[in-house]
Protein backbone atom coordinates (compact mmCIF):
# COMPACT_ATOMS: atom_id res chain seq x y z
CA UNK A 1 97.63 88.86 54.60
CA UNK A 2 96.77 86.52 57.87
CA UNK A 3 93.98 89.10 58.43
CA UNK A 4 92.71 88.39 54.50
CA UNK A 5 92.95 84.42 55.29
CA UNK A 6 91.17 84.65 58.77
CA UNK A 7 87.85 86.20 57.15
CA UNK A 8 87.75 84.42 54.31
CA UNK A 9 87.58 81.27 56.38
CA UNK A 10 84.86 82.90 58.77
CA UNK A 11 83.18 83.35 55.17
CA UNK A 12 83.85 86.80 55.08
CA UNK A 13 84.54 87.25 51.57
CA UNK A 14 84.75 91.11 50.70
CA UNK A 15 86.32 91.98 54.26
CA UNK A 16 88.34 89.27 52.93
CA UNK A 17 89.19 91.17 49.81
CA UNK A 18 89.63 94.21 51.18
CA UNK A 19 92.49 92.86 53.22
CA UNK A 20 93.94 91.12 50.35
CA UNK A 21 94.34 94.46 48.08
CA UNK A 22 95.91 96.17 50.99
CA UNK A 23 98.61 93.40 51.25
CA UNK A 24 99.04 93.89 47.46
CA UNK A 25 99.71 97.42 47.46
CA UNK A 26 102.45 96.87 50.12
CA UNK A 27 103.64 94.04 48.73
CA UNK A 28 102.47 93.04 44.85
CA UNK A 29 103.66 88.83 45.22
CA UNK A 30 102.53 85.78 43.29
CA UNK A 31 101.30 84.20 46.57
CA UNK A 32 99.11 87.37 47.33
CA UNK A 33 97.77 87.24 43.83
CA UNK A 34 96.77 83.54 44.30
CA UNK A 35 95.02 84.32 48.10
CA UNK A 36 93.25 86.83 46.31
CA UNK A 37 91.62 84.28 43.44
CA UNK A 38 90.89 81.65 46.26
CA UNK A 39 88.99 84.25 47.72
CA UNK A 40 87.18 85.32 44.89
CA UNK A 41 86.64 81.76 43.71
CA UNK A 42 85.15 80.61 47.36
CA UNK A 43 82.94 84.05 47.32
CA UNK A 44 81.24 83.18 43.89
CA UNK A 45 81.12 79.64 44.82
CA UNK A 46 79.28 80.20 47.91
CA UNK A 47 76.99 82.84 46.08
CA UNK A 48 76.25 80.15 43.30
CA UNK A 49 74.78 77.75 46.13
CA UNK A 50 72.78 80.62 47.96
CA UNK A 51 70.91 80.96 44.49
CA UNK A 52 70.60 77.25 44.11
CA UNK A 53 69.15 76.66 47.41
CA UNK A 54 66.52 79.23 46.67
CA UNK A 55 66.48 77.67 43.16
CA UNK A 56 66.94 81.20 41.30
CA UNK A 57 69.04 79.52 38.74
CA UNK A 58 70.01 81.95 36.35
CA UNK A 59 72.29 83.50 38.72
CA UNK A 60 73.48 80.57 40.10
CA UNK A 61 74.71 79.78 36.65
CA UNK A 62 76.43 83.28 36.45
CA UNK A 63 78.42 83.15 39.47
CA UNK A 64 79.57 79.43 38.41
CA UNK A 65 80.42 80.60 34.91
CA UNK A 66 82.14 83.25 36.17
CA UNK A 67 84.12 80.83 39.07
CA UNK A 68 85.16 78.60 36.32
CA UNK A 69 87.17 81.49 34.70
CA UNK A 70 88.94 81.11 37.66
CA UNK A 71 89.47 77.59 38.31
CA UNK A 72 87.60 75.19 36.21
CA UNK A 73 86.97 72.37 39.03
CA UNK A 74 85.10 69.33 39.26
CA UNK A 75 82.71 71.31 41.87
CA UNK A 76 81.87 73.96 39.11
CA UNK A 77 81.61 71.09 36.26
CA UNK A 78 78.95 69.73 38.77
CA UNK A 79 77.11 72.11 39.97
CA UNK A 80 76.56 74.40 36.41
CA UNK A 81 75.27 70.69 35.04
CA UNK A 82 72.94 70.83 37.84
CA UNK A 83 71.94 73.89 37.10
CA UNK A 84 72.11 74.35 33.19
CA UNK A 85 69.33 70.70 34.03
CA UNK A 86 67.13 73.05 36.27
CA UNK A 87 67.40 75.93 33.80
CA UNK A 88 64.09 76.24 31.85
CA UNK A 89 64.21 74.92 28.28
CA UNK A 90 63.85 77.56 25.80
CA UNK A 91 61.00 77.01 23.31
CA UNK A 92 60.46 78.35 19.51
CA UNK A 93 60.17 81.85 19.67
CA UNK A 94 61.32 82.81 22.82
């Protein structure tokens, strides 16, 4: 499990997860289960603000929608209403 926690902080999120189902097939414990959502959360958090920095935000809106099934923070809260205001508006027709 320290392995799991050591790349996720480095960023490295599937390394990260890899390490994190290994643990859990040794050892299936609440606390593993809960590493294993932080690391998922911080992964589609992180992807979220790669696509907002290059302002592709239809999948930044994805990866936040799909973070707040995880943990509905104030982070997420903020950053889908920035990008649900950067989403183009849909017209008549379309």
């Amino acid at each position: 499990m320290a392995k799991g926690d050591e790349l996720r902080k480095q960023g490295k999120y599937g390394e990260a997860t890899l390490e994190y189902r290994r643990a859990r097939a040794i050892l299936d414990t609440p606390e593993i289960k809960q590493r294993q959502d932080d690391n998922e959360y911080d992964s589609l958090l992180a992807s979220s603000k790669r696509d907002i920095e290059a302002e592709n935000w239809k999948a930044a809106q994805g990866w936040l929608m799909t973070a707040q099934r995880i943990r509905n923070t104030a982070e997420v809260q903020r950053l889908l209403a920035q990008v649900n205001e950067n989403l183009p508006k849909a017209t008549p027709g379309d």
